[in-house]
C-alpha atoms as a PDB file:
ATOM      1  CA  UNK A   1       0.000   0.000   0.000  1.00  0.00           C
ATOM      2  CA  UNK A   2       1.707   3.418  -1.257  1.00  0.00           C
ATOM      3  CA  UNK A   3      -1.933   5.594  -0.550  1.00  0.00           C
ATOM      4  CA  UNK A   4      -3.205   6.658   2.454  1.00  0.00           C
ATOM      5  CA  UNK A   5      -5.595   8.796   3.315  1.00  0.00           C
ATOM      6  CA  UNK A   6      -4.830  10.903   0.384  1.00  0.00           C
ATOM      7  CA  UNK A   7      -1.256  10.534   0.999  1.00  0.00           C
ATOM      8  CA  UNK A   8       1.696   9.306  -1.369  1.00  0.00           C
ATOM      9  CA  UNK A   9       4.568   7.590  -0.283  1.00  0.00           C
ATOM     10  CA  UNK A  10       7.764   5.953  -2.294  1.00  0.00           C
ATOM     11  CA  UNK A  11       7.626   3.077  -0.030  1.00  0.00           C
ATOM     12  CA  UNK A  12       5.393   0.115   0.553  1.00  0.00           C
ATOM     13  CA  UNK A  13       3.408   0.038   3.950  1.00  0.00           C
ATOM     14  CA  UNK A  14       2.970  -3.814   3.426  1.00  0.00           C
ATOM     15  CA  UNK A  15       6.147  -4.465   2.215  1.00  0.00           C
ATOM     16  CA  UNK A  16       7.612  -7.549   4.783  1.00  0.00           C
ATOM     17  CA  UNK A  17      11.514  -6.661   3.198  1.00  0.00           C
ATOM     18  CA  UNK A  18      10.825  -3.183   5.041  1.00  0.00           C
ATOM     19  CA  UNK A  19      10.775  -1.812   8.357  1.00  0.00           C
ATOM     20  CA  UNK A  20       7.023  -2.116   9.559  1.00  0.00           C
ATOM     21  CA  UNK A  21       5.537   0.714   8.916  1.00  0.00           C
ATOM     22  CA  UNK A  22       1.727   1.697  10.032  1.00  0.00           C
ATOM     23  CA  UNK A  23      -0.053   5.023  11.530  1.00  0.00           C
ATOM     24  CA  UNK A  24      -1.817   5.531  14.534  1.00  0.00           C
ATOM     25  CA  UNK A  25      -3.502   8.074  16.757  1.00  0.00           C
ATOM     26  CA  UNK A  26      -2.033   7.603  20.063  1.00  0.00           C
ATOM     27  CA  UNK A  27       0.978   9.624  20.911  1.00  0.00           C
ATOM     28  CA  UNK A  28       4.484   8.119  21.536  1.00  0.00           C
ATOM     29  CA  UNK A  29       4.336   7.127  25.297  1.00  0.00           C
ATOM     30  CA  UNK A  30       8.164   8.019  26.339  1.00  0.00           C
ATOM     31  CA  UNK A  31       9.380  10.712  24.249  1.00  0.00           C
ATOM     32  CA  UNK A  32       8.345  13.335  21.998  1.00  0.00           C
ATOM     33  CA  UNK A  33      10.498  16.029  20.330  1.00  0.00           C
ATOM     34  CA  UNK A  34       9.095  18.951  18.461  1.00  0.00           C
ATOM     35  CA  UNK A  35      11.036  21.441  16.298  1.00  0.00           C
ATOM     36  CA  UNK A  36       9.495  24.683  15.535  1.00  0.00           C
ATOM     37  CA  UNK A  37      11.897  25.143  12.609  1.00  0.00           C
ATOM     38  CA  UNK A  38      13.714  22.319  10.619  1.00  0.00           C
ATOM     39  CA  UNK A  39      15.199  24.623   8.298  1.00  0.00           C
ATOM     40  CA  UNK A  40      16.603  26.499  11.018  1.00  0.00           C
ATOM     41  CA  UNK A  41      17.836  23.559  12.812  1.00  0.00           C
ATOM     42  CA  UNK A  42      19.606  22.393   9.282  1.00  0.00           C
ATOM     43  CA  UNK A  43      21.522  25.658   8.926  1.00  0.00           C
ATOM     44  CA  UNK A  44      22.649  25.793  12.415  1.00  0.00           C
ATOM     45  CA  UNK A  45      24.177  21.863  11.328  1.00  0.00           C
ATOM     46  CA  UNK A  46      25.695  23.397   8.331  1.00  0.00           C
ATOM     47  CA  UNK A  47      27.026  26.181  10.183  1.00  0.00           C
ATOM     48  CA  UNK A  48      28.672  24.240  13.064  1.00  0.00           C
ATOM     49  CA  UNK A  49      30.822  22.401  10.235  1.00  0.00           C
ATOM     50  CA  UNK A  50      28.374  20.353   8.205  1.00  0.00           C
ATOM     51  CA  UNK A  51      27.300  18.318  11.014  1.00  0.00           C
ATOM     52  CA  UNK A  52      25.512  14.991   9.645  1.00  0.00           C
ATOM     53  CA  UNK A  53      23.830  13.934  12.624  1.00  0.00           C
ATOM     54  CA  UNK A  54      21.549  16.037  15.670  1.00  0.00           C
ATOM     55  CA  UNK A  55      21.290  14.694  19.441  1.00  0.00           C
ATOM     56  CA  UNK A  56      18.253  15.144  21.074  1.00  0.00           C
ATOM     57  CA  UNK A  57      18.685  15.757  24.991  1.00  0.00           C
ATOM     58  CA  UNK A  58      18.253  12.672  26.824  1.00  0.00           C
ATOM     59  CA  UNK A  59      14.944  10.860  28.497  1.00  0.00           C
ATOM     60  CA  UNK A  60      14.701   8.218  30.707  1.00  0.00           C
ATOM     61  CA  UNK A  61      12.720   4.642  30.157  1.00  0.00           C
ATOM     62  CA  UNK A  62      13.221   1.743  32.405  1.00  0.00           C
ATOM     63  CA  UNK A  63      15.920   3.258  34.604  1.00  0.00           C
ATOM     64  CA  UNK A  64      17.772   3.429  31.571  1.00  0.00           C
ATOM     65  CA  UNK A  65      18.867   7.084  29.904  1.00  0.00           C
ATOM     66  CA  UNK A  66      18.286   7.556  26.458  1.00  0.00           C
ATOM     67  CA  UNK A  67      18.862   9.840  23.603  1.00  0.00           C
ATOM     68  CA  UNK A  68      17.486  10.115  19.801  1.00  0.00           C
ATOM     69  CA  UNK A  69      19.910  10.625  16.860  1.00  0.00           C
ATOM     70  CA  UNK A  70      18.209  12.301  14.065  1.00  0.00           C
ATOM     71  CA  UNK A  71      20.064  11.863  10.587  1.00  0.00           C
ATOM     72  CA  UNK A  72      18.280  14.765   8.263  1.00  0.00           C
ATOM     73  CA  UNK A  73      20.092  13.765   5.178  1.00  0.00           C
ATOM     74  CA  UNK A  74      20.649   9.512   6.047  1.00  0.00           C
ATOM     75  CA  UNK A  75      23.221   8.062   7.814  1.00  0.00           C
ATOM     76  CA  UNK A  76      25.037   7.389   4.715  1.00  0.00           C
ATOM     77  CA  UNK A  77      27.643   5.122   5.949  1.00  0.00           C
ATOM     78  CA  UNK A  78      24.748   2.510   6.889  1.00  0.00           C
ATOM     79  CA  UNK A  79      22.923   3.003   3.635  1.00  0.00           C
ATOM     80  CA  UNK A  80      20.808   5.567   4.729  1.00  0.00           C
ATOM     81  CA  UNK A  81      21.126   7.851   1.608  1.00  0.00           C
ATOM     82  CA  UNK A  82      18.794  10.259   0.672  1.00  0.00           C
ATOM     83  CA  UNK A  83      16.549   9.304   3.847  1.00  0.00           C
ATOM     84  CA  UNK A  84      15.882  10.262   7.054  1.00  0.00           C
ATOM     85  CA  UNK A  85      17.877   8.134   9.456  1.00  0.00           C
ATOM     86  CA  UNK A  86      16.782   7.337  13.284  1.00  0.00           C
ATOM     87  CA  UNK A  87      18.887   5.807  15.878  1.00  0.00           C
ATOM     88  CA  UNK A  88      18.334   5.252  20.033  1.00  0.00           C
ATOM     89  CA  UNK A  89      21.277   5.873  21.457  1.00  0.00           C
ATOM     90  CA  UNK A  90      22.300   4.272  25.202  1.00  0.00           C
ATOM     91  CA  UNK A  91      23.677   6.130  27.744  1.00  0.00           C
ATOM     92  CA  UNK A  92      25.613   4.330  30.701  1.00  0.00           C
ATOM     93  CA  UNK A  93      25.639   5.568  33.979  1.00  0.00           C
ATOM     94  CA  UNK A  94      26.978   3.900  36.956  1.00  0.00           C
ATOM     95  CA  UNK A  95      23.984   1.953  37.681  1.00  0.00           C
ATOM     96  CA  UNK A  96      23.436   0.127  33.988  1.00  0.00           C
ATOM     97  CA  UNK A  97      27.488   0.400  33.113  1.00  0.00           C
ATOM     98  CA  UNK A  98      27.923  -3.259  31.921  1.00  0.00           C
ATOM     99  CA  UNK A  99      24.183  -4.345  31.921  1.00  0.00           C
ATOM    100  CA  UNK A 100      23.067  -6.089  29.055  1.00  0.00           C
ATOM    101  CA  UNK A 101      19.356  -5.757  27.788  1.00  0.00           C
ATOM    102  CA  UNK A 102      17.468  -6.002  24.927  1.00  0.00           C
ATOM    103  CA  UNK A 103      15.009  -3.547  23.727  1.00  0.00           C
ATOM    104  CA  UNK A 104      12.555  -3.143  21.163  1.00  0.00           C
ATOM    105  CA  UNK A 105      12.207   0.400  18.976  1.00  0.00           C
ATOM    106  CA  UNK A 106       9.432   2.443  17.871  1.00  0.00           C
ATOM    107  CA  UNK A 107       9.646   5.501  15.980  1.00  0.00           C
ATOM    108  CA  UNK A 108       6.939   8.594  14.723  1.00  0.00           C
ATOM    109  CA  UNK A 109       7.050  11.089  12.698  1.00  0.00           C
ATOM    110  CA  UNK A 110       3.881  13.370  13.038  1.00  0.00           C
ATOM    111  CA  UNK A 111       1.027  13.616  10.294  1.00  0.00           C
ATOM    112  CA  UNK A 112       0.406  16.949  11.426  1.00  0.00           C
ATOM    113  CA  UNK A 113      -2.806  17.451   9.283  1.00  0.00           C
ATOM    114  CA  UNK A 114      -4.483  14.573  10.309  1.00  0.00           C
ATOM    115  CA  UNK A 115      -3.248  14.300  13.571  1.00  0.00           C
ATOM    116  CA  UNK A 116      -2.203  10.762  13.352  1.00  0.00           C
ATOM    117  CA  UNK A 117       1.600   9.486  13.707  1.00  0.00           C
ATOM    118  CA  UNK A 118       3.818   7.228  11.307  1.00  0.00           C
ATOM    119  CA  UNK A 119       5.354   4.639  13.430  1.00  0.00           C
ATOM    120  CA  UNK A 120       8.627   3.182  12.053  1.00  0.00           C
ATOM    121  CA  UNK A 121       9.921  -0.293  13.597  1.00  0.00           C
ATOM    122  CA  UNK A 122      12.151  -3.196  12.875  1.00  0.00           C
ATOM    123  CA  UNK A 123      11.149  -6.472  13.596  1.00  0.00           C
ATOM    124  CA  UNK A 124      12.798  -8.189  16.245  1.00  0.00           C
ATOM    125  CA  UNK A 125      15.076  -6.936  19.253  1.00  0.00           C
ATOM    126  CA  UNK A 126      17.796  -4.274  19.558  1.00  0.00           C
ATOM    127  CA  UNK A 127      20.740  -5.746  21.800  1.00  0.00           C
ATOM    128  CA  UNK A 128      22.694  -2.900  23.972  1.00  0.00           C
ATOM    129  CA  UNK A 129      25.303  -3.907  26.068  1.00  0.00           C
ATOM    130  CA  UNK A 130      29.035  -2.393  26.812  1.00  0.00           C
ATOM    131  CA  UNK A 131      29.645  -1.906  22.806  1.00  0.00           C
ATOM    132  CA  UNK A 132      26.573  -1.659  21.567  1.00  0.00           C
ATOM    133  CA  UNK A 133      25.187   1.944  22.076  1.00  0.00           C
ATOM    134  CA  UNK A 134      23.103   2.983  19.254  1.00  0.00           C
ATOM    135  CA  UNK A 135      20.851   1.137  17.427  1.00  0.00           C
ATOM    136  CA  UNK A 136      18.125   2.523  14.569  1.00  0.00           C
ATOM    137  CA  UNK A 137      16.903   2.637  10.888  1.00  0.00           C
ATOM    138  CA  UNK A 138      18.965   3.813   8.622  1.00  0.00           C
ATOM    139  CA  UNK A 139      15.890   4.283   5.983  1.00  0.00           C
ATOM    140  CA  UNK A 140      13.074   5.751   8.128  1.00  0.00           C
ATOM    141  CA  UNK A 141      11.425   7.854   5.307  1.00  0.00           C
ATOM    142  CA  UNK A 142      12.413   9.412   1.803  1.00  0.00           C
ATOM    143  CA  UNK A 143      13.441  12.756   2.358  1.00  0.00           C
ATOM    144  CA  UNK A 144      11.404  13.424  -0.863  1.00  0.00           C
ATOM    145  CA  UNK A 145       8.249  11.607   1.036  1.00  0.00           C
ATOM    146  CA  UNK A 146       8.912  13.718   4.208  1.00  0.00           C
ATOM    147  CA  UNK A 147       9.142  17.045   2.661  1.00  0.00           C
ATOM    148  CA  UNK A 148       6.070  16.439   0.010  1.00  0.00           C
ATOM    149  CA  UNK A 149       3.996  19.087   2.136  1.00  0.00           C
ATOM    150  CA  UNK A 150       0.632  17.162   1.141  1.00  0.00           C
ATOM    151  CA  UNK A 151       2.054  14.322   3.054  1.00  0.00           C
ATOM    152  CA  UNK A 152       1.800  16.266   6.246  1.00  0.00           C
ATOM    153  CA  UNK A 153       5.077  15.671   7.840  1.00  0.00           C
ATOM    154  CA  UNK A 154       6.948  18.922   7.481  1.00  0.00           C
ATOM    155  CA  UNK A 155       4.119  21.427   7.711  1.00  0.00           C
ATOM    156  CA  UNK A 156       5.196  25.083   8.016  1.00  0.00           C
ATOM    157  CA  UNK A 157       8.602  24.194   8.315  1.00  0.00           C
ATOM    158  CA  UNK A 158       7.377  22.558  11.920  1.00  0.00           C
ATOM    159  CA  UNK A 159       7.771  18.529  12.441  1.00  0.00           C
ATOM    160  CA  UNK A 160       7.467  15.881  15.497  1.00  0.00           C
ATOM    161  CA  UNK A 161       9.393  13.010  16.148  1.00  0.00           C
ATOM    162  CA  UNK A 162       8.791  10.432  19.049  1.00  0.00           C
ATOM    163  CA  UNK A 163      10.130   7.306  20.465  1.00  0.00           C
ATOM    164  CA  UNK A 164       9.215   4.255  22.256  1.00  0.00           C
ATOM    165  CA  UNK A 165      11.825   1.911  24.191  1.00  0.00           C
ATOM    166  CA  UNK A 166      10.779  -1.451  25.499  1.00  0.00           C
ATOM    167  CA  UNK A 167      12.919  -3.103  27.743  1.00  0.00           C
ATOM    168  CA  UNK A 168      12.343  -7.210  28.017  1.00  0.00           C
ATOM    169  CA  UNK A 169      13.403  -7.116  31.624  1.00  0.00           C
ATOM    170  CA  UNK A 170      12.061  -3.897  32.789  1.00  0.00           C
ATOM    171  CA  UNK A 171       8.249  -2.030  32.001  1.00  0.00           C
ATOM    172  CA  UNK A 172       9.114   1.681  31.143  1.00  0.00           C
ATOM    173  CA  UNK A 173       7.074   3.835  33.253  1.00  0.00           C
ATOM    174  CA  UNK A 174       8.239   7.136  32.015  1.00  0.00           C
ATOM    175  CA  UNK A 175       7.210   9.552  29.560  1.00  0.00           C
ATOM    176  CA  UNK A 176       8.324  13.231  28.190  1.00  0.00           C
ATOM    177  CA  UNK A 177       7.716  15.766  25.453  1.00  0.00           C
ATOM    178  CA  UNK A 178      10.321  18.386  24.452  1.00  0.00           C
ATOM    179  CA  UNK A 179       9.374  21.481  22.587  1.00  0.00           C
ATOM    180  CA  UNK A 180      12.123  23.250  20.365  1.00  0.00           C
ATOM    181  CA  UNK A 181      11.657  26.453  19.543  1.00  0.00           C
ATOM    182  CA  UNK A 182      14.352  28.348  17.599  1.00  0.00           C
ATOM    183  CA  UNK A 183      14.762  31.606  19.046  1.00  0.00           C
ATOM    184  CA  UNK A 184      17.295  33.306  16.877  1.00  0.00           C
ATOM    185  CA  UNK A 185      17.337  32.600  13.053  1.00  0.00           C
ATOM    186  CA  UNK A 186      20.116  35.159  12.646  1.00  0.00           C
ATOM    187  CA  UNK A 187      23.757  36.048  12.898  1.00  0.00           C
ATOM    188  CA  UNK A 188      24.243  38.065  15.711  1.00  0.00           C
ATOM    189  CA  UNK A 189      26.029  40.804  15.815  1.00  0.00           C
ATOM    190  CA  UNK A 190      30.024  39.999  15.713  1.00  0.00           C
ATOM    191  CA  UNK A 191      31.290  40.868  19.134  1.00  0.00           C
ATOM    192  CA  UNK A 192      35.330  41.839  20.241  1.00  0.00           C
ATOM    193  CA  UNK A 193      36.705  42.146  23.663  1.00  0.00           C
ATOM    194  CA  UNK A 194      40.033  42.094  25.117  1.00  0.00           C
ATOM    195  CA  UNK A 195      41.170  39.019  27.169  1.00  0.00           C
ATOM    196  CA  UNK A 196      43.712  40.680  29.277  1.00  0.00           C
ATOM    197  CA  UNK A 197      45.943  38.603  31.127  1.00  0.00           C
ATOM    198  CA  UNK A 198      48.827  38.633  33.846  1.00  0.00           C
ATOM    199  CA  UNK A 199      51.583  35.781  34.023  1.00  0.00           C
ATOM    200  CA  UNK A 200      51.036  35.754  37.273  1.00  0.00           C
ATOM    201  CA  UNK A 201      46.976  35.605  36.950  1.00  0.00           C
ATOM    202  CA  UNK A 202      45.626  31.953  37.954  1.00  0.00           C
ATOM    203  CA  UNK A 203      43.511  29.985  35.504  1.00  0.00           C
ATOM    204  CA  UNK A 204      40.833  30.520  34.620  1.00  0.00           C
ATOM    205  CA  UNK A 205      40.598  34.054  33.217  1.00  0.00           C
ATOM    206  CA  UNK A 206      37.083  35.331  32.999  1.00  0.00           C
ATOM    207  CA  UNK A 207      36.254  38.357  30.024  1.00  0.00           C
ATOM    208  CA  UNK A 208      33.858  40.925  30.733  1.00  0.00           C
ATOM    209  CA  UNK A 209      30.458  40.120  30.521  1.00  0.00           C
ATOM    210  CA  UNK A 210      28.175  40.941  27.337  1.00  0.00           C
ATOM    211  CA  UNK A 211      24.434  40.600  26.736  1.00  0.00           C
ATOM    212  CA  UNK A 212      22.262  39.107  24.271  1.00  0.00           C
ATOM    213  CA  UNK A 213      18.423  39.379  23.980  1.00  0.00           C
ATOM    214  CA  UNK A 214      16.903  36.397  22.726  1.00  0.00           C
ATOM    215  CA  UNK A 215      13.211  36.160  22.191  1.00  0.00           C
ATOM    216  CA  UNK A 216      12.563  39.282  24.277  1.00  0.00           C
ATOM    217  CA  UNK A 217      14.914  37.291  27.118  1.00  0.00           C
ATOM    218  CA  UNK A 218      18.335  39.083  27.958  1.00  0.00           C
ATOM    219  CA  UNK A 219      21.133  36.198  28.271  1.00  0.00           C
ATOM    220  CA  UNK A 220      24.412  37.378  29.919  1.00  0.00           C
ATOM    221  CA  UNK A 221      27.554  35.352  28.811  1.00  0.00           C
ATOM    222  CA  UNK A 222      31.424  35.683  29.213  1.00  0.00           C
ATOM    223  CA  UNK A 223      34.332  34.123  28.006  1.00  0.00           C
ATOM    224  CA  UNK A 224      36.235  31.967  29.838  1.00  0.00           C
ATOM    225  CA  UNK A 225      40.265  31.093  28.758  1.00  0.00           C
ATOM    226  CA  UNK A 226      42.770  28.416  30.273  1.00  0.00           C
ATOM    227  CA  UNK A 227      46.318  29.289  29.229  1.00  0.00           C
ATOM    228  CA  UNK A 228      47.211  26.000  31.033  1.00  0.00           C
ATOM    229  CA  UNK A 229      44.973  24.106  29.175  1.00  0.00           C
ATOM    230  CA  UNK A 230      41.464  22.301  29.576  1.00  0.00           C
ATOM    231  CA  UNK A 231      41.757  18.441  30.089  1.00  0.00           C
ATOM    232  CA  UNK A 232      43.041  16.448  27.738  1.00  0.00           C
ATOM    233  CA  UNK A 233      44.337  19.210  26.212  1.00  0.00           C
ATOM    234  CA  UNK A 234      46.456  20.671  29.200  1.00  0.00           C
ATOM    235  CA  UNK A 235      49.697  21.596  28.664  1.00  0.00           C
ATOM    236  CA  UNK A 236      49.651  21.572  25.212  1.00  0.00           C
ATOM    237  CA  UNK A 237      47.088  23.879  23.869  1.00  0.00           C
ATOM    238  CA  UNK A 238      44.718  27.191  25.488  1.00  0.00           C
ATOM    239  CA  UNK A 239      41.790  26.497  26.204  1.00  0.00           C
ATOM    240  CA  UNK A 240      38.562  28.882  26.065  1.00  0.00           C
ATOM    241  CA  UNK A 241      34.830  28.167  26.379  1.00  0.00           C
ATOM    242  CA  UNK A 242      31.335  30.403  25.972  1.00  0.00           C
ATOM    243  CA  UNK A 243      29.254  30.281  29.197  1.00  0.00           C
ATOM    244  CA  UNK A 244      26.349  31.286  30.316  1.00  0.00           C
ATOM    245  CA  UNK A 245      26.321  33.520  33.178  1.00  0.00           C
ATOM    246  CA  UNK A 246      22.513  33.967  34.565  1.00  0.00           C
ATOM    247  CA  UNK A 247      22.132  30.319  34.390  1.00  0.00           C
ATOM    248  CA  UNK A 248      18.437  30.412  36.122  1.00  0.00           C
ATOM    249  CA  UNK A 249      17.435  30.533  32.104  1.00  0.00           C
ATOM    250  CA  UNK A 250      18.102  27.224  32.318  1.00  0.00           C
ATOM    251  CA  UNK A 251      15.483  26.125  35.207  1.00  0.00           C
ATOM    252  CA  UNK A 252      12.343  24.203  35.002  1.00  0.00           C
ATOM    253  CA  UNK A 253      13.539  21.851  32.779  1.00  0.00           C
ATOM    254  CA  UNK A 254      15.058  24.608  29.743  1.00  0.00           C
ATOM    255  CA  UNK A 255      17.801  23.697  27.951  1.00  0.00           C
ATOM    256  CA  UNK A 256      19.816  25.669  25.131  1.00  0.00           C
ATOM    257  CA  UNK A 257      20.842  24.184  22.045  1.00  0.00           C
ATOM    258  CA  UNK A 258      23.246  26.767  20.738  1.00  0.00           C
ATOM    259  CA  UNK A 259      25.183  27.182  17.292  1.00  0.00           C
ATOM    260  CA  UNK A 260      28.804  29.678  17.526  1.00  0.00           C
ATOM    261  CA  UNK A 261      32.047  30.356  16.729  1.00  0.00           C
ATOM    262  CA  UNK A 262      34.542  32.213  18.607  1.00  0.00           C
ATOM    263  CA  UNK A 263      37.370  33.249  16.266  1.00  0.00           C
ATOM    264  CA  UNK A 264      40.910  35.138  17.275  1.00  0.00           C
ATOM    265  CA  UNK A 265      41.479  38.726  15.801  1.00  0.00           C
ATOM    266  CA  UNK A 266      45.068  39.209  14.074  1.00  0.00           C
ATOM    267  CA  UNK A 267      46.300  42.559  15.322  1.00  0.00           C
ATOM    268  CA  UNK A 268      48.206  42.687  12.199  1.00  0.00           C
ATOM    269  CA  UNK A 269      45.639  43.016   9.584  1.00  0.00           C
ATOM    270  CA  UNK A 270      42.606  43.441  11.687  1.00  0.00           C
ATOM    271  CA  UNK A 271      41.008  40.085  10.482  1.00  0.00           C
ATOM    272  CA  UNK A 272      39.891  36.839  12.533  1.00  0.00           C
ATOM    273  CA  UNK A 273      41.350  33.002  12.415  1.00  0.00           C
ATOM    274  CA  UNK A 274      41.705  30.156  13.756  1.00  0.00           C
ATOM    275  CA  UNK A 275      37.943  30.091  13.628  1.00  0.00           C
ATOM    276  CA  UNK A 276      36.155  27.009  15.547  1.00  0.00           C
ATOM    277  CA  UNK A 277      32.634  26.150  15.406  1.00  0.00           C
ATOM    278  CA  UNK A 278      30.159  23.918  17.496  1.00  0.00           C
ATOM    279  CA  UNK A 279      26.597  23.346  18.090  1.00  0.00           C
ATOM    280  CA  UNK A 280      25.559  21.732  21.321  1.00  0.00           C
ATOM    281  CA  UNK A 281      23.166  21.830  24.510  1.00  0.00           C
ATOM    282  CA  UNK A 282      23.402  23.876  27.374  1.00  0.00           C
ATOM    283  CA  UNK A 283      21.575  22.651  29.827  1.00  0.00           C
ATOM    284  CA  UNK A 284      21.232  23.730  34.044  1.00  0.00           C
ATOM    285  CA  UNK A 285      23.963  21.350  35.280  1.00  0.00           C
ATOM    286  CA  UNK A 286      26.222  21.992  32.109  1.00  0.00           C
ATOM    287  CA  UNK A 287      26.772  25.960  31.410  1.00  0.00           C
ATOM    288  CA  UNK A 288      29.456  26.112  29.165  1.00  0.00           C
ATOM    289  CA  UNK A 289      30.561  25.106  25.586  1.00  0.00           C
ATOM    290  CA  UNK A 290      34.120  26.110  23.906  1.00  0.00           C
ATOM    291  CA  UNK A 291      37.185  23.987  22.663  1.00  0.00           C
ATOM    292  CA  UNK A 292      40.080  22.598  25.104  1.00  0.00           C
ATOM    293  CA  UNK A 293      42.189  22.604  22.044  1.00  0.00           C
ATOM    294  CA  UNK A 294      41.714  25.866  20.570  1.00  0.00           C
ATOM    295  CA  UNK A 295      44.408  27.295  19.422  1.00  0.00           C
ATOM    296  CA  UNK A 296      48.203  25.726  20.632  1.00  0.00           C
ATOM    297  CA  UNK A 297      49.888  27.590  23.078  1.00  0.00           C
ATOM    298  CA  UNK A 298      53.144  28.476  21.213  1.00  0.00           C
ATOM    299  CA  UNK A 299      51.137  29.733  18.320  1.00  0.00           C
ATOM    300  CA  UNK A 300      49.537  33.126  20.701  1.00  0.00           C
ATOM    301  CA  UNK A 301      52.936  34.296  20.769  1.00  0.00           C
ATOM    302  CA  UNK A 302      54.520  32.741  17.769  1.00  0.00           C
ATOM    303  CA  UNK A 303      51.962  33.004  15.198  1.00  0.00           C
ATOM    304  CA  UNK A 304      52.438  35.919  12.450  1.00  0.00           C
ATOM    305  CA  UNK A 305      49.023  36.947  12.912  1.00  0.00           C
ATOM    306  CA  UNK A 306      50.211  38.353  16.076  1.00  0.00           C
ATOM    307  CA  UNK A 307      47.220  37.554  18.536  1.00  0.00           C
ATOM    308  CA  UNK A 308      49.246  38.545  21.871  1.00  0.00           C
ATOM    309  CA  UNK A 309      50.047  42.418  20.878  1.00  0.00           C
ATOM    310  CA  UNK A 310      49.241  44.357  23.838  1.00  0.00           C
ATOM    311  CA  UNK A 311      48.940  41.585  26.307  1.00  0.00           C
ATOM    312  CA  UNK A 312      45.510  40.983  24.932  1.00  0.00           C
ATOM    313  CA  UNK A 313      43.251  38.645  23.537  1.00  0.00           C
ATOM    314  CA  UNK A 314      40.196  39.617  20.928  1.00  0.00           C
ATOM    315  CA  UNK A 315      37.782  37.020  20.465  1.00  0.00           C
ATOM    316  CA  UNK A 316      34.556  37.417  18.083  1.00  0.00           C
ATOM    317  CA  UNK A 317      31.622  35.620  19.260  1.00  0.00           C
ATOM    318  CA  UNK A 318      29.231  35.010  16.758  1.00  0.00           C
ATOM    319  CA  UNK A 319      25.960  33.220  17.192  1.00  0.00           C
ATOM    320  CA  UNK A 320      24.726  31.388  14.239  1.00  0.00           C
ATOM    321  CA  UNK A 321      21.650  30.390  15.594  1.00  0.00           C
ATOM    322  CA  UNK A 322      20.175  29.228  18.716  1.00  0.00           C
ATOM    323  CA  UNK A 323      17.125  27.237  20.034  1.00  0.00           C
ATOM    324  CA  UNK A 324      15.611  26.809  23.557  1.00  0.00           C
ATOM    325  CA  UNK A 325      13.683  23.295  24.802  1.00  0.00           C
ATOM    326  CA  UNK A 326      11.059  23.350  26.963  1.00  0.00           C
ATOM    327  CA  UNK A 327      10.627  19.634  28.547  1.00  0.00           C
ATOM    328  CA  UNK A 328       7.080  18.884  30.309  1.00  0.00           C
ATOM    329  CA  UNK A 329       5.296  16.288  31.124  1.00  0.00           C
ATOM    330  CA  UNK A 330       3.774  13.878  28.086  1.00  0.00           C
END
């Protein structure tokens, strides 16, 4: 069956060589995850460095934590070209670190029009254990069949997803829904400050603070730099990371997902380099993004760009774009 409801679809609904595919009206019962604007989400992927895959934040299901992996353009390395491409991915905490289970996968994609979901499994059981972390379907949908706007998917430039996780050895017992609502579809402003710094100043060194109002919201960040280096990269490289400051944006269950670059100004010529991009989630216990390797700490005073002249630092922060999650009960 290719028609539905006045629908047309590429693949076969009864086709047994296929992921099972049918429709229903009942909601996904453990997570849901609605993006106000897939375009918008796309560019801020392209913009963080062509980024192939997005990571929903996590949900829990059978004492287990979970995430979704969204694929907009396949997973193309698992034959997922020209599709949309699902995965579940596992994460371990201390509790399931080297449990074994096996779990079966659902997953929707929202007929907006008709109100009624596309659910998307494989047959059989998923196996996660210490190696095994993701699991999912490389061909979920046609991207042609998902943006064909009289198929009711991508309506408005809005779509749902939604998962299910059964656990054989466990009965799930929670559910969520995360909204996504892109709150800046534009490059900020670029902004340069000085980093000044003292040999003598302890790490880290904090830059002033600078605004930015988001959705009628004012967000305060700062910059924060590690001349000694952040982790893995200590010793070897500085470090320097965006935060947010007034981090009680991030109650009640908000989280950030935010798009940037933070580039180094050459006080020769007046341009920026050593540009370095990212897109991930702030959330309240995790404040701060940057780069423990971003630039190598011979180059600030070595490089012919000449970053160091003055004793100073400048450092554009551009936003590329940035989106803010609600979660709330299902």
């Amino acid at each position: 069956m290719r028609d539905w409801m006045g629908r047309s679809y590429t693949f076969d609904i009864a086709d047994p060589s296929q992921p099972i595919r049918t429709f229903r009206t009942r909601k996904p019962c453990h997570f849901i995850f609605e993006i106000e604007s897939w375009v918008g989400l796309l560019k801020a992927m392209k913009d963080a460095g062509d980024q192939q895959s997005f990571e929903t934040p996590t949900f829990s299901v059978g004492n287990e934590t979970w995430s979704m992996i969204i694929y907009p353009g396949g997973h193309k390395r698992r034959g997922g070209t020209d599709h949309i491409s699902l995965y579940l991915k596992r994460h371990h905490s201390t509790v399931a670190r080297g449990r074994s289970i096996n779990v079966s996968i659902k997953f929707f994609i929202l007929d907006q029009p008709s109100g009624q979901y596309l659910v998307i499994e494989d047959l059989g059981e998923r196996h996660f254990d210490a190696r095994g972390t993701e699991w999912g379907i490389p061909q979920v949908l046609r991207i042609n069949d998902f943006e064909k706007t009289t198929n009711g998917f991508l309506v408005s430039d809005q779509v749902t997803f939604g998962a299910e996780v059964f656990i054989t050895s466990d009965e799930p017992t929670f559910s969520k829904l995360s909204q996504v609502k892109i709150i800046s579809k534009r490059v900020f402003n670029k902004i340069s400050f000085g980093l000044n710094f003292n040999p003598t100043t302890p790490d880290p060194i904090d830059s002033a603070t600078f605004p930015t109002t988001l959705d009628g919201d004012l967000y305060t960040w700062k910059l924060q730099l590690f001349r000694e280096g952040f982790g893995s990269s200590t010793g070897t490289h500085w470090s320097l990371f965006l935060v947010l400051v007034n981090t009680d944006r991030l109650s009640n269950g908000r989280s950030m997902l935010v798009s940037f670059e933070l580039s180094l100004l050459s006080k020769n010529n007046g341009m920026y380099y050593d540009t370095k991009k990212e897109m991930n989630w702030l959330t309240g216990s995790k404040v701060s993004l940057g780069f423990p390797d971003f630039i190598q700490g011979s180059d600030v005073f070595t490089s012919p760009n000449n970053f160091n002249g003055g004793n100073t630092l400048d450092v554009k922060v551009q936003f590329n774009s940035i989106f803010l999650l609600n979660d709330m009960d299902g």
